[in-house]
PDB file of N, CA and C in Angstrom:
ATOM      1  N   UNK A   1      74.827 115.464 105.379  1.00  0.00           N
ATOM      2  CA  UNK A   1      75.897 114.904 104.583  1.00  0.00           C
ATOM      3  C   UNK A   1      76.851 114.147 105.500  1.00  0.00           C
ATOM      4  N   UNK A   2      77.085 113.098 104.867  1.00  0.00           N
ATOM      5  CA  UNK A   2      78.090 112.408 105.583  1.00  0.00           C
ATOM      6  C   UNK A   2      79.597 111.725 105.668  1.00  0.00           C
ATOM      7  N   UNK A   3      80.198 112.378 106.065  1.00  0.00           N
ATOM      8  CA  UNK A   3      81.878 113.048 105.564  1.00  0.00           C
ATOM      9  C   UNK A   3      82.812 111.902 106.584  1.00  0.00           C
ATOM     10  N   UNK A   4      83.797 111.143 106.229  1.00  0.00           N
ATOM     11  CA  UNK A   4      84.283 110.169 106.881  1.00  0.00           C
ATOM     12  C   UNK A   4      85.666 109.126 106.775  1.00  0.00           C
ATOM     13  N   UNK A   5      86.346 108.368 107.352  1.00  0.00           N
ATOM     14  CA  UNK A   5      86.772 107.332 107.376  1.00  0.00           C
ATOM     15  C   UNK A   5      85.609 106.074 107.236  1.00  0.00           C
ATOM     16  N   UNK A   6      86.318 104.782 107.208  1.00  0.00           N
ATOM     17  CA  UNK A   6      84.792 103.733 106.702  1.00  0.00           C
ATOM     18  C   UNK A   6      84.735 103.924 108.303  1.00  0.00           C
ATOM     19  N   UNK A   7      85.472 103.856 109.223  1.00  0.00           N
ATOM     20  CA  UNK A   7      85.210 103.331 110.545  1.00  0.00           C
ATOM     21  C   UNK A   7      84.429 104.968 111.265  1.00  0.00           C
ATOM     22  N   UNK A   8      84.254 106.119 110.749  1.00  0.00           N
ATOM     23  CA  UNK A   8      83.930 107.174 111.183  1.00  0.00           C
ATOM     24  C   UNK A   8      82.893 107.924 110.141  1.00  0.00           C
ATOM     25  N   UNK A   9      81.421 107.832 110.603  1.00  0.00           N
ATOM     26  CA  UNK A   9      80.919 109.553 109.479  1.00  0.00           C
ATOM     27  C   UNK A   9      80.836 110.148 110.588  1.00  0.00           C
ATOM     28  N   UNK A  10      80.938 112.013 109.779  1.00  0.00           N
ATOM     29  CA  UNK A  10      80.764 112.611 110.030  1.00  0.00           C
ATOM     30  C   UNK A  10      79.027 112.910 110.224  1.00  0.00           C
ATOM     31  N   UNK A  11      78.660 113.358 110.891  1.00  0.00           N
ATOM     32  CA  UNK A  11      76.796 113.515 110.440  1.00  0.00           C
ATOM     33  C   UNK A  11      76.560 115.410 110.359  1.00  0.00           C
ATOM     34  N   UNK A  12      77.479 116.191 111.251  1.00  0.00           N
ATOM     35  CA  UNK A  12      77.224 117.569 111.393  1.00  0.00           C
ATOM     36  C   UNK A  12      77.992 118.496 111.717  1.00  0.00           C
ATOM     37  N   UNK A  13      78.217 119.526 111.904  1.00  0.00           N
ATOM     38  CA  UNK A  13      78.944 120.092 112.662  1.00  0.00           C
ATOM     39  C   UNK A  13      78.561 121.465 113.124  1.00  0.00           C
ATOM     40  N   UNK A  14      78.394 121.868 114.396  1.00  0.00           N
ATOM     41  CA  UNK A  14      77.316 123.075 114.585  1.00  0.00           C
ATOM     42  C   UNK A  14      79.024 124.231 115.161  1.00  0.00           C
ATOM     43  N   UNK A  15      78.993 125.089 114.668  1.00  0.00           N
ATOM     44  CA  UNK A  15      80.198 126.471 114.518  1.00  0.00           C
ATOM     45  C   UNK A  15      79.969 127.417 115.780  1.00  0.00           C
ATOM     46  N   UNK A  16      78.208 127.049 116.120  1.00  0.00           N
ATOM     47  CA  UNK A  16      78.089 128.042 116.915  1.00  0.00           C
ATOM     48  C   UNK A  16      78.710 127.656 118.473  1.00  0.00           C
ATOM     49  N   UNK A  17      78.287 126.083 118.654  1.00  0.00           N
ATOM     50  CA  UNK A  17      78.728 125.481 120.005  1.00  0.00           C
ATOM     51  C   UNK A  17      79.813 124.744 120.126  1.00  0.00           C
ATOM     52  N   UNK A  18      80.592 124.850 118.576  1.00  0.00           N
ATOM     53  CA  UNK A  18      82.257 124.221 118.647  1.00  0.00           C
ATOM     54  C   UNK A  18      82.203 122.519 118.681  1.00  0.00           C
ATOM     55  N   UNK A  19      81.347 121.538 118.144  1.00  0.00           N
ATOM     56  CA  UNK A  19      80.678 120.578 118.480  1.00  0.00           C
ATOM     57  C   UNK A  19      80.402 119.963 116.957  1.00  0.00           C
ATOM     58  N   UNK A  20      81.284 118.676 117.123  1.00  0.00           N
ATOM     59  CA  UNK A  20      80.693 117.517 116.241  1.00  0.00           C
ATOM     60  C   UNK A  20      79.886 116.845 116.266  1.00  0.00           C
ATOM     61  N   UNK A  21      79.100 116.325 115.521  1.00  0.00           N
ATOM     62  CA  UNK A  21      78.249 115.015 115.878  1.00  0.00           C
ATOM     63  C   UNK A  21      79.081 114.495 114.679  1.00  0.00           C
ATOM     64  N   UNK A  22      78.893 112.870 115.268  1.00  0.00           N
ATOM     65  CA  UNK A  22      79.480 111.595 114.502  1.00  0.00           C
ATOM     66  C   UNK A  22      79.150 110.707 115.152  1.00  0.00           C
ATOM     67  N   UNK A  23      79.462 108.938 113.805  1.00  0.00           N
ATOM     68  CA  UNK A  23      78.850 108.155 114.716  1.00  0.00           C
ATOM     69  C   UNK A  23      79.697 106.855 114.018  1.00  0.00           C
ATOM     70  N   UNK A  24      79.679 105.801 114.717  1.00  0.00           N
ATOM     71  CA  UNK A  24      80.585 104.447 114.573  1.00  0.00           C
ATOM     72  C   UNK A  24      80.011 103.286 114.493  1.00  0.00           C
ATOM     73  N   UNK A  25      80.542 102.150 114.030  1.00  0.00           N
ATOM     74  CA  UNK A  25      79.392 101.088 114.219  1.00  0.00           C
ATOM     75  C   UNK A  25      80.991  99.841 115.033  1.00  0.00           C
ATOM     76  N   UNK A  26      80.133  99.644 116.313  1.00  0.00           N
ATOM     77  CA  UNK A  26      81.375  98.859 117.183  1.00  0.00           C
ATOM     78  C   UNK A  26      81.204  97.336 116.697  1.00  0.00           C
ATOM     79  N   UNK A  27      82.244  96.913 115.920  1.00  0.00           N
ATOM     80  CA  UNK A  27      82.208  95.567 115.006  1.00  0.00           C
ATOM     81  C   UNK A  27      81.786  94.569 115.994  1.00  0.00           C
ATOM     82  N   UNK A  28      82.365  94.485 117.582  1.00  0.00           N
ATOM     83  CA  UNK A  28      82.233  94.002 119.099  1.00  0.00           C
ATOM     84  C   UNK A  28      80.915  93.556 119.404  1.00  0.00           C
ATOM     85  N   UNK A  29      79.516  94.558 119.110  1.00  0.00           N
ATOM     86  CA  UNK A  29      77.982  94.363 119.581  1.00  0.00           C
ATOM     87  C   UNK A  29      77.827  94.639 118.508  1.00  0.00           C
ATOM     88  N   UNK A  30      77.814  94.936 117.167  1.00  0.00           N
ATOM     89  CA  UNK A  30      77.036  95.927 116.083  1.00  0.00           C
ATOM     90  C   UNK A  30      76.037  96.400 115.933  1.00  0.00           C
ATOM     91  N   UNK A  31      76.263  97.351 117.316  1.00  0.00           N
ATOM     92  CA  UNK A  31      75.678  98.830 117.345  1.00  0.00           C
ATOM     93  C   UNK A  31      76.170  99.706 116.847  1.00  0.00           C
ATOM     94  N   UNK A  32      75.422 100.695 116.629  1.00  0.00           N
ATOM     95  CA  UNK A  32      75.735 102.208 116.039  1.00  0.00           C
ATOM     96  C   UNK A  32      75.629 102.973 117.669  1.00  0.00           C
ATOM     97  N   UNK A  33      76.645 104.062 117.518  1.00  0.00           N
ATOM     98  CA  UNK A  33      77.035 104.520 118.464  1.00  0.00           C
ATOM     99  C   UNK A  33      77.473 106.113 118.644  1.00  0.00           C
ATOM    100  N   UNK A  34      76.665 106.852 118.652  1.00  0.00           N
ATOM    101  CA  UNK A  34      76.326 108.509 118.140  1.00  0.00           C
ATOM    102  C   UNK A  34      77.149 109.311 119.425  1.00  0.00           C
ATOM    103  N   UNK A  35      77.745 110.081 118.943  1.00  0.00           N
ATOM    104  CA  UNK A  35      78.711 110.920 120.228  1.00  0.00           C
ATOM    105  C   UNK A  35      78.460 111.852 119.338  1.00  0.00           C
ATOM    106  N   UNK A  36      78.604 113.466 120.308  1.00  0.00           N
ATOM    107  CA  UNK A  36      78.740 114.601 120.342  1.00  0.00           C
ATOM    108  C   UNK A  36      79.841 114.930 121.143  1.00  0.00           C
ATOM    109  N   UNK A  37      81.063 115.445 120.168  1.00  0.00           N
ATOM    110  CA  UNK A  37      82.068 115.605 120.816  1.00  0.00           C
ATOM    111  C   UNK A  37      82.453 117.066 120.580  1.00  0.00           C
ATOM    112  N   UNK A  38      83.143 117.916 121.912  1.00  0.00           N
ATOM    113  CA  UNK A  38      83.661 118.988 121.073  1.00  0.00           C
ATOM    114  C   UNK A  38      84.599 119.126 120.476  1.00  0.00           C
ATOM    115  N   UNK A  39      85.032 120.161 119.663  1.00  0.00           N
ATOM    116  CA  UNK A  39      86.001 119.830 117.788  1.00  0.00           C
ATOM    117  C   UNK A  39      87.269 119.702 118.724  1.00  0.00           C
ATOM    118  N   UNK A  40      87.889 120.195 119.449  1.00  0.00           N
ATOM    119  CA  UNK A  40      89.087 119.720 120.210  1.00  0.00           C
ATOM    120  C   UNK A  40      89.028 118.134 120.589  1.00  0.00           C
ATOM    121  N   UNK A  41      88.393 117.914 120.925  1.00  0.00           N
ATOM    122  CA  UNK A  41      88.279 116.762 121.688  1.00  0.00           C
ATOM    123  C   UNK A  41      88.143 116.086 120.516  1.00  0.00           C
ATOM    124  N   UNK A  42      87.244 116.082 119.631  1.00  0.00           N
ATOM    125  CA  UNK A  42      86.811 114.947 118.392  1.00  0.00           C
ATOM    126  C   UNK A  42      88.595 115.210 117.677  1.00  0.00           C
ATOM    127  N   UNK A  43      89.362 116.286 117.432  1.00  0.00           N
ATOM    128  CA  UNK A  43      90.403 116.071 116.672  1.00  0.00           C
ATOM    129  C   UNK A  43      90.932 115.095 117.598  1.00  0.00           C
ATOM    130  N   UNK A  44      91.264 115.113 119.162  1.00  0.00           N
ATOM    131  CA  UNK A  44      92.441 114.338 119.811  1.00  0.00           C
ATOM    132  C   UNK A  44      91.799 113.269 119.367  1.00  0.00           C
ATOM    133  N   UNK A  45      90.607 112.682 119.721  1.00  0.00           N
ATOM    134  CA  UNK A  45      90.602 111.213 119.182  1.00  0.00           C
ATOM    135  C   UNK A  45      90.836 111.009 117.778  1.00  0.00           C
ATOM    136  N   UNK A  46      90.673 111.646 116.794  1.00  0.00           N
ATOM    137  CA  UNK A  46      91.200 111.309 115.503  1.00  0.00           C
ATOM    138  C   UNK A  46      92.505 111.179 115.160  1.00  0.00           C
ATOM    139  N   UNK A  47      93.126 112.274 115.899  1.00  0.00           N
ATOM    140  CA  UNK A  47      94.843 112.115 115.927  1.00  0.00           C
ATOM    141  C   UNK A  47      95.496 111.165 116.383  1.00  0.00           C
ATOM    142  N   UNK A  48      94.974 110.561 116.922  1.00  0.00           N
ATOM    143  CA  UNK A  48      95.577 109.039 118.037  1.00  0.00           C
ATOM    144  C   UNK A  48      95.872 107.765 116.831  1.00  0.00           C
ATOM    145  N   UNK A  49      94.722 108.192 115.495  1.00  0.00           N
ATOM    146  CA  UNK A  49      94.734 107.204 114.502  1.00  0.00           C
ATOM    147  C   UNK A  49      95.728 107.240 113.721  1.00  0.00           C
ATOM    148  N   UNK A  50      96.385 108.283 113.327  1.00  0.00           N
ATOM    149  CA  UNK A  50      97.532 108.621 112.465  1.00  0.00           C
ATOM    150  C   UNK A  50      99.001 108.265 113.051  1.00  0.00           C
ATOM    151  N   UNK A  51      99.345 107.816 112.474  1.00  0.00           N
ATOM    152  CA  UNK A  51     100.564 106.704 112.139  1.00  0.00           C
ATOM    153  C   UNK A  51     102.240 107.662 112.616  1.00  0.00           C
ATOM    154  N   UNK A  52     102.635 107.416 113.221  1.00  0.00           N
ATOM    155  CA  UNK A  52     103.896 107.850 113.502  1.00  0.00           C
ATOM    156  C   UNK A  52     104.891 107.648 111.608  1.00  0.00           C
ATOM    157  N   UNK A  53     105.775 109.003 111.918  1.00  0.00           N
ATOM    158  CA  UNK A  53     106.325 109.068 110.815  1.00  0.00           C
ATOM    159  C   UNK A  53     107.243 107.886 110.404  1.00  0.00           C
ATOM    160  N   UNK A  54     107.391 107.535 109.250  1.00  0.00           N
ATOM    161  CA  UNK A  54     108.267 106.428 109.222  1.00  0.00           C
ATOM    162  C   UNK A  54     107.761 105.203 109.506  1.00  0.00           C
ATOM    163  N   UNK A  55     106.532 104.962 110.310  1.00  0.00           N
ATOM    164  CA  UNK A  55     105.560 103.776 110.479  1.00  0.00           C
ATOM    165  C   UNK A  55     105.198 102.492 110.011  1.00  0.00           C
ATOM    166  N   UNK A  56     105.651 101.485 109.701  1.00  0.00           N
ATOM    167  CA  UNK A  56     105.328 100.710 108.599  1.00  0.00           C
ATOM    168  C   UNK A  56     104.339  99.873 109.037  1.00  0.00           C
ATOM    169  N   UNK A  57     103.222  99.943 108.185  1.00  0.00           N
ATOM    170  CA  UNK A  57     102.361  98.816 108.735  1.00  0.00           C
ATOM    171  C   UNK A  57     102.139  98.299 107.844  1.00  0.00           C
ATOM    172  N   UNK A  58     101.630  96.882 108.433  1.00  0.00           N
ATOM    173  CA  UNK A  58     101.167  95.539 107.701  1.00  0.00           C
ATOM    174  C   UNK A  58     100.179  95.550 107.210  1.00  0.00           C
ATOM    175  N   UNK A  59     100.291  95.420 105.154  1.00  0.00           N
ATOM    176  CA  UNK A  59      98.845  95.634 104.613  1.00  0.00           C
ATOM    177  C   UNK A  59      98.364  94.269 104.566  1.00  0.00           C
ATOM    178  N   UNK A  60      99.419  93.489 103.893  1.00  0.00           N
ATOM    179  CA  UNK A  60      98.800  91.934 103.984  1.00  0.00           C
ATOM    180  C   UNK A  60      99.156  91.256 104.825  1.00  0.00           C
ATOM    181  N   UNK A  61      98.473  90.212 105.323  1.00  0.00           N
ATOM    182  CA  UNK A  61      99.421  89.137 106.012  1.00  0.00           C
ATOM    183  C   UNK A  61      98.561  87.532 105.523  1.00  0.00           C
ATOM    184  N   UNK A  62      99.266  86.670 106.274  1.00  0.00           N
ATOM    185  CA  UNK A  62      98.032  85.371 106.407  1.00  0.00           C
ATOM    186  C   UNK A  62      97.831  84.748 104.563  1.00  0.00           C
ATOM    187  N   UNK A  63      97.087  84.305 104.230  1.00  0.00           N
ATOM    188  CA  UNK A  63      96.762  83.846 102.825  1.00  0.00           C
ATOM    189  C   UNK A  63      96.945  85.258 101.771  1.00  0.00           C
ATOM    190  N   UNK A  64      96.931  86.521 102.263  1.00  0.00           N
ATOM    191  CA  UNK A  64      96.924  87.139 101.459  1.00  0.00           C
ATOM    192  C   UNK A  64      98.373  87.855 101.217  1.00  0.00           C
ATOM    193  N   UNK A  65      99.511  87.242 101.794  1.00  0.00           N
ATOM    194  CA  UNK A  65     101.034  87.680 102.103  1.00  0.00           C
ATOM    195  C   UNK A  65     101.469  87.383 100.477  1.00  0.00           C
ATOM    196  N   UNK A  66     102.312  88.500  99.798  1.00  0.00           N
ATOM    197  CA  UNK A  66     103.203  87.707  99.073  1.00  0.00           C
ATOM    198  C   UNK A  66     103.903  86.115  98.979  1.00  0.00           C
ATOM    199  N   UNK A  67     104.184  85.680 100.073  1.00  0.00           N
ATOM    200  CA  UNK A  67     105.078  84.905 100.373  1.00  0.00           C
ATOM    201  C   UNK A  67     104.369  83.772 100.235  1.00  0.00           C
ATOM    202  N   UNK A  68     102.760  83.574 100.345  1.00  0.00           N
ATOM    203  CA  UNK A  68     102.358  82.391 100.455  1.00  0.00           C
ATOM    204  C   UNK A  68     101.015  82.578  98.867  1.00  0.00           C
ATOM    205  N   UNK A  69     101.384  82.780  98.306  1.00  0.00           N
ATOM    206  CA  UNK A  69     101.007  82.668  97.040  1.00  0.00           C
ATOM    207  C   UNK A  69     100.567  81.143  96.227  1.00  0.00           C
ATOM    208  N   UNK A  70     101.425  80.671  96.497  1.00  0.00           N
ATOM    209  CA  UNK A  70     101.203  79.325  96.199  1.00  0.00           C
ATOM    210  C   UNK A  70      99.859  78.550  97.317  1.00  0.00           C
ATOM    211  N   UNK A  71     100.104  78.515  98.643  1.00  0.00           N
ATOM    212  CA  UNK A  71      99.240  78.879  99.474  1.00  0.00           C
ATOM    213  C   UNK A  71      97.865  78.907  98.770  1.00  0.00           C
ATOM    214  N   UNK A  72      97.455  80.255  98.778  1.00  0.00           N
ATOM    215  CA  UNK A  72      96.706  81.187  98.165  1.00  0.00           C
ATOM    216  C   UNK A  72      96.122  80.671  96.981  1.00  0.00           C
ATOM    217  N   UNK A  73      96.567  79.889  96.155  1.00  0.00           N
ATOM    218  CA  UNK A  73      96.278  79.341  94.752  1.00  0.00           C
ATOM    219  C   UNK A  73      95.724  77.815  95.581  1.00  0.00           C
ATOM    220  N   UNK A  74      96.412  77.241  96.285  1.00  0.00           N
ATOM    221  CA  UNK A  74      95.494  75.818  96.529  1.00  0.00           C
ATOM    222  C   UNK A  74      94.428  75.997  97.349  1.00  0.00           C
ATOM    223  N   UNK A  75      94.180  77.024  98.036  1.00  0.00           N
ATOM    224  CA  UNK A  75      92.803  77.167  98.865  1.00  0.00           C
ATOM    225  C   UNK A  75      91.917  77.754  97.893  1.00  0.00           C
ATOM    226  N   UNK A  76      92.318  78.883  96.991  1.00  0.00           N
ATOM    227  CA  UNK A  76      90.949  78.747  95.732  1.00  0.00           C
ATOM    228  C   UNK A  76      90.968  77.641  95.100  1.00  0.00           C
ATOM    229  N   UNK A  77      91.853  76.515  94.611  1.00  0.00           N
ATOM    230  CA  UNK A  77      91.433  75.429  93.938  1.00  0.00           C
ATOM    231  C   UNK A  77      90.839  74.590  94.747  1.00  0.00           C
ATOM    232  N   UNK A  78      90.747  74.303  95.984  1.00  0.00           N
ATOM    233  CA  UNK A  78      90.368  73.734  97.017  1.00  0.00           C
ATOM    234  C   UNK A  78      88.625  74.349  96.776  1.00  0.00           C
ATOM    235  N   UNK A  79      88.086  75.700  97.285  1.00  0.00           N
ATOM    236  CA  UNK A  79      87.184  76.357  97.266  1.00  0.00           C
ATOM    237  C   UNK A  79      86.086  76.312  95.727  1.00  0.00           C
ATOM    238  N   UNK A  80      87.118  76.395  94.911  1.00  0.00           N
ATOM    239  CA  UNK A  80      86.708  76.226  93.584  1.00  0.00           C
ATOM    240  C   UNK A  80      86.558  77.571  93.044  1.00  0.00           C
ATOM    241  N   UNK A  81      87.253  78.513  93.508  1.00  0.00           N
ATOM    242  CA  UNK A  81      86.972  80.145  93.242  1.00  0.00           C
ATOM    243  C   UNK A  81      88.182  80.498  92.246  1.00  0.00           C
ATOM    244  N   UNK A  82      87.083  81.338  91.562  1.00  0.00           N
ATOM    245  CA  UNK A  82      88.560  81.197  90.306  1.00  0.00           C
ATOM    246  C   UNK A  82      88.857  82.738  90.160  1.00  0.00           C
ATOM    247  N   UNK A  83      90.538  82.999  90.100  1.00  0.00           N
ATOM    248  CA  UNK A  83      91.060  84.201  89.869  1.00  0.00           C
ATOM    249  C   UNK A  83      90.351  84.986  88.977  1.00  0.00           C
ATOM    250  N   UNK A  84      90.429  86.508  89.478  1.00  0.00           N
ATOM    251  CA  UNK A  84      90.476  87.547  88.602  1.00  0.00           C
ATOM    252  C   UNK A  84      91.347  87.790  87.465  1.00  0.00           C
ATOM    253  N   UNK A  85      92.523  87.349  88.579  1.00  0.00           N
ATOM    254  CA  UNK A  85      93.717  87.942  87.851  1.00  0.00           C
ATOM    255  C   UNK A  85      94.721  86.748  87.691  1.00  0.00           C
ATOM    256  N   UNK A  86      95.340  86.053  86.900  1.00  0.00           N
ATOM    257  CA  UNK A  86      96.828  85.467  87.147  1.00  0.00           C
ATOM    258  C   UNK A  86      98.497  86.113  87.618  1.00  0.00           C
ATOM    259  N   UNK A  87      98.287  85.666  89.002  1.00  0.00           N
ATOM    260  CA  UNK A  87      99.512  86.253  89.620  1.00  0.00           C
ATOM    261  C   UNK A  87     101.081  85.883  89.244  1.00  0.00           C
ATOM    262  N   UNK A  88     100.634  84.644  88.415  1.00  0.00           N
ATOM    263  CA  UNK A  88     102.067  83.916  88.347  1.00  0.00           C
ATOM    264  C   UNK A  88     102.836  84.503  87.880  1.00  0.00           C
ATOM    265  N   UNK A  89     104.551  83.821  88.056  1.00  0.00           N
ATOM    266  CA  UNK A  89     105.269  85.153  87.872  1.00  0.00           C
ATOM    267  C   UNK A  89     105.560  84.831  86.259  1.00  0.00           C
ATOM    268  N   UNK A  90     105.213  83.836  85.722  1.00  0.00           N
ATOM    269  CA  UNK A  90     105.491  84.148  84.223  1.00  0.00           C
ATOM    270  C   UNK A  90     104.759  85.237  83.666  1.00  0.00           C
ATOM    271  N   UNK A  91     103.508  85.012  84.276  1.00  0.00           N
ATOM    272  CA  UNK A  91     102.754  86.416  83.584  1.00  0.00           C
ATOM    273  C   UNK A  91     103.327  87.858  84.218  1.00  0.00           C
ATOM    274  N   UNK A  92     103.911  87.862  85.539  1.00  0.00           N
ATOM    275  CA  UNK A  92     104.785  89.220  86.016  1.00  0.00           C
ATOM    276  C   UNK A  92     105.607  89.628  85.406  1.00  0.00           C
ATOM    277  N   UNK A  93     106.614  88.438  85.177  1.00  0.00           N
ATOM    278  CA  UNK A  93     107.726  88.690  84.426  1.00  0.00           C
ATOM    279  C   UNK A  93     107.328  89.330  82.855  1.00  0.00           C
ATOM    280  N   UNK A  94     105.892  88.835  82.098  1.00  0.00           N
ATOM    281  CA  UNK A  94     105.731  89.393  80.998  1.00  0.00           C
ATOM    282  C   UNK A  94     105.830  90.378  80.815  1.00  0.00           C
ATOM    283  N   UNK A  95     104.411  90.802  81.775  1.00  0.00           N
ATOM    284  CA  UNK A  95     104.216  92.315  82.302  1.00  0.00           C
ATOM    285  C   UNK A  95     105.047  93.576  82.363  1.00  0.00           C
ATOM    286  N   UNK A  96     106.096  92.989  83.039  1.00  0.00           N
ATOM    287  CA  UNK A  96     107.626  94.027  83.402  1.00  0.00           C
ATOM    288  C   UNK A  96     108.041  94.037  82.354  1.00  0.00           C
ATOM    289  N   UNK A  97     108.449  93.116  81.356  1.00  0.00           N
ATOM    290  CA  UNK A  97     109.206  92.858  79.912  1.00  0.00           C
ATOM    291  C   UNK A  97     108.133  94.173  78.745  1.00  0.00           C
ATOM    292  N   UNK A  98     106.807  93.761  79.117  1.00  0.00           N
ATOM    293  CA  UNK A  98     106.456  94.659  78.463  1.00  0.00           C
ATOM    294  C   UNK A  98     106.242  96.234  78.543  1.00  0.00           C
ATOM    295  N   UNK A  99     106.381  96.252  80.029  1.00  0.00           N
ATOM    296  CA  UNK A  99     106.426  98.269  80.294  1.00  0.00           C
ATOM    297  C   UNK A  99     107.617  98.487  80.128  1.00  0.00           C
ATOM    298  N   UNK A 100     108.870  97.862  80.596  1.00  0.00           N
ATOM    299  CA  UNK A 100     110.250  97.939  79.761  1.00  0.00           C
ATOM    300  C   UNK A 100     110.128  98.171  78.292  1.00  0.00           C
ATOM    301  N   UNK A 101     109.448  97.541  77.398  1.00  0.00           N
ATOM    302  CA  UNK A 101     109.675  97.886  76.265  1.00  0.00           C
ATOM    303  C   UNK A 101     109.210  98.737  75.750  1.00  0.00           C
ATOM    304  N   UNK A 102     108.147  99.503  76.190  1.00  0.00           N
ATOM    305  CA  UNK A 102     107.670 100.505  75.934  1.00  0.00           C
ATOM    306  C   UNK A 102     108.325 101.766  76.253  1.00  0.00           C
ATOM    307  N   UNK A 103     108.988 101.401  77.852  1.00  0.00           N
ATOM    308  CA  UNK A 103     109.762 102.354  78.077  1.00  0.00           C
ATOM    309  C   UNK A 103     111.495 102.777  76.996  1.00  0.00           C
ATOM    310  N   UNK A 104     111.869 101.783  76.321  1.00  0.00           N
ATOM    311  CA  UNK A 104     112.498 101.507  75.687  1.00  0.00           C
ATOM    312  C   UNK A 104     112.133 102.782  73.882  1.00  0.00           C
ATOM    313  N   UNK A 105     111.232 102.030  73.985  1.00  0.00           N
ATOM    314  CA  UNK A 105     110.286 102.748  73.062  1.00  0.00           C
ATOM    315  C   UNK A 105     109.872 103.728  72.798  1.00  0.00           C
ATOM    316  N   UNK A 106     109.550 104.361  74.221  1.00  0.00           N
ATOM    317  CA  UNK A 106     109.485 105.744  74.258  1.00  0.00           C
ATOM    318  C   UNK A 106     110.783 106.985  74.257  1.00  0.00           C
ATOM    319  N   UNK A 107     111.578 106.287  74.905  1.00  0.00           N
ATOM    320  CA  UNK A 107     113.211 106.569  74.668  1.00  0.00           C
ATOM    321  C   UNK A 107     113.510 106.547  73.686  1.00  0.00           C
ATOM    322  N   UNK A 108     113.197 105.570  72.809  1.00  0.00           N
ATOM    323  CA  UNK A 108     113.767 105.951  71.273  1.00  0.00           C
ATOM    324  C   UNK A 108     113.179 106.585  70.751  1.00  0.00           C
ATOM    325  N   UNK A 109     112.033 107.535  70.534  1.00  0.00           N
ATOM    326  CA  UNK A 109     111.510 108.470  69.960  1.00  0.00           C
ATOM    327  C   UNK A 109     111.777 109.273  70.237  1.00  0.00           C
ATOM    328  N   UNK A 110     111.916 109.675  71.909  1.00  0.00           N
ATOM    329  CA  UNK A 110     112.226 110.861  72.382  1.00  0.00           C
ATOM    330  C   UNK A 110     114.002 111.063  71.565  1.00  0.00           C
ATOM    331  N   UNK A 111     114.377 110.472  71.556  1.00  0.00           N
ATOM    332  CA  UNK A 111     116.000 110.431  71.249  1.00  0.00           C
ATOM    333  C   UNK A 111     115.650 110.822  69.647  1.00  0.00           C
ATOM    334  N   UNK A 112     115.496 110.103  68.472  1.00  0.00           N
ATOM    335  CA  UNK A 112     115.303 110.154  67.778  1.00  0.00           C
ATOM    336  C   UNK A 112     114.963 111.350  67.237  1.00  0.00           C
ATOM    337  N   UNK A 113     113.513 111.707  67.810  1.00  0.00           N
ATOM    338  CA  UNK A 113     113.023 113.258  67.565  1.00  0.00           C
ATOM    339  C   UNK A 113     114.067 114.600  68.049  1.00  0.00           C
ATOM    340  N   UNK A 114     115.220 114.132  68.733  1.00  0.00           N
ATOM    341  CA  UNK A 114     115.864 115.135  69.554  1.00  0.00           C
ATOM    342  C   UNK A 114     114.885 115.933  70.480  1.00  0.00           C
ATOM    343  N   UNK A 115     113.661 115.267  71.279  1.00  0.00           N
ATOM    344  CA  UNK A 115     113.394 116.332  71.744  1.00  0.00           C
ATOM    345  C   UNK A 115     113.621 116.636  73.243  1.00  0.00           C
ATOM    346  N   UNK A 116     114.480 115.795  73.603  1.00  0.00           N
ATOM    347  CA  UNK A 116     115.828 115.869  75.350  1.00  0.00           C
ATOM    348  C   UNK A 116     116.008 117.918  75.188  1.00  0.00           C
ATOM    349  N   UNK A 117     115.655 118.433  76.368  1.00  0.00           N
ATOM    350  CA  UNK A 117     115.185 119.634  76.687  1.00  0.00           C
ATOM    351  C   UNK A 117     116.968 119.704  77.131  1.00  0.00           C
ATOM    352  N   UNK A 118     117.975 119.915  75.880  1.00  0.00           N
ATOM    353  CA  UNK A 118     118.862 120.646  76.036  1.00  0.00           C
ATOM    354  C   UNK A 118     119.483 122.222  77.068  1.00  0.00           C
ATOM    355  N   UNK A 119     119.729 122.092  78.159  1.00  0.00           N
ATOM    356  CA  UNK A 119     119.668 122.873  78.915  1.00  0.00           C
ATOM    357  C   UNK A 119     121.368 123.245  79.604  1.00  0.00           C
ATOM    358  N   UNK A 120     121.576 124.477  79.112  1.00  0.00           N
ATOM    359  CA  UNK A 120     122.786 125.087  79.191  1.00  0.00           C
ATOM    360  C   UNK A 120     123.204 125.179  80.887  1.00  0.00           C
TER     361      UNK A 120
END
């Protein structure tokens, strides 16, 4: 079974000799690359991956940034690749208008019905 991050499976783990097997594929040569590490040792290298508290990292950047959206829309019309989705903000703005109103909506029933969990 093979238990993992995309960049890590797991392939085994033997209890008796304290010992992982796992294996990687180095994007660099794309080879696969099989280590036997022991479970101390395989955690420190896994721990090195996890993010300091408070950490912010960059999910998008480049064509796929908020900011360049427009961007983003002339290189698929350029490409000829056509959206999944319409990002524009008239359709955002709909969007929001409409979970607002629902939320609206749901507030007035709850109100209506009295059923606000009166609490002394």
């Amino acid at each position: 079974m093979q238990v993992g991050l995309p960049w890590l499976k797991i392939e085994s783990q033997n209890k008796e000799s304290n010992t992982i097997s796992w294996f990687y594929n180095d994007h660099k040569d794309e080879k696969r690359h099989d280590v036997t590490d022991n479970v101390i040792d395989f955690i420190n290298r896994l721990i090195i991956h996890i993010p300091d508290y408070h950490f912010l990292t960059t999910q998008y950047y480049g064509f796929y940034a908020n900011a360049s959206k427009k961007i983003l829309d002339k290189v698929h019309a350029l490409l000829g690749i056509k959206k999944n989705k319409d990002y524009s903000r008239e359709n955002r703005t709909k969007a929001l208008k409409n979970k607002l109103n629902k939320l609206k909506y749901r507030t007035h029933l709850i109100d209506s019905f009295n059923l606000r969990s009166n609490s002394m």
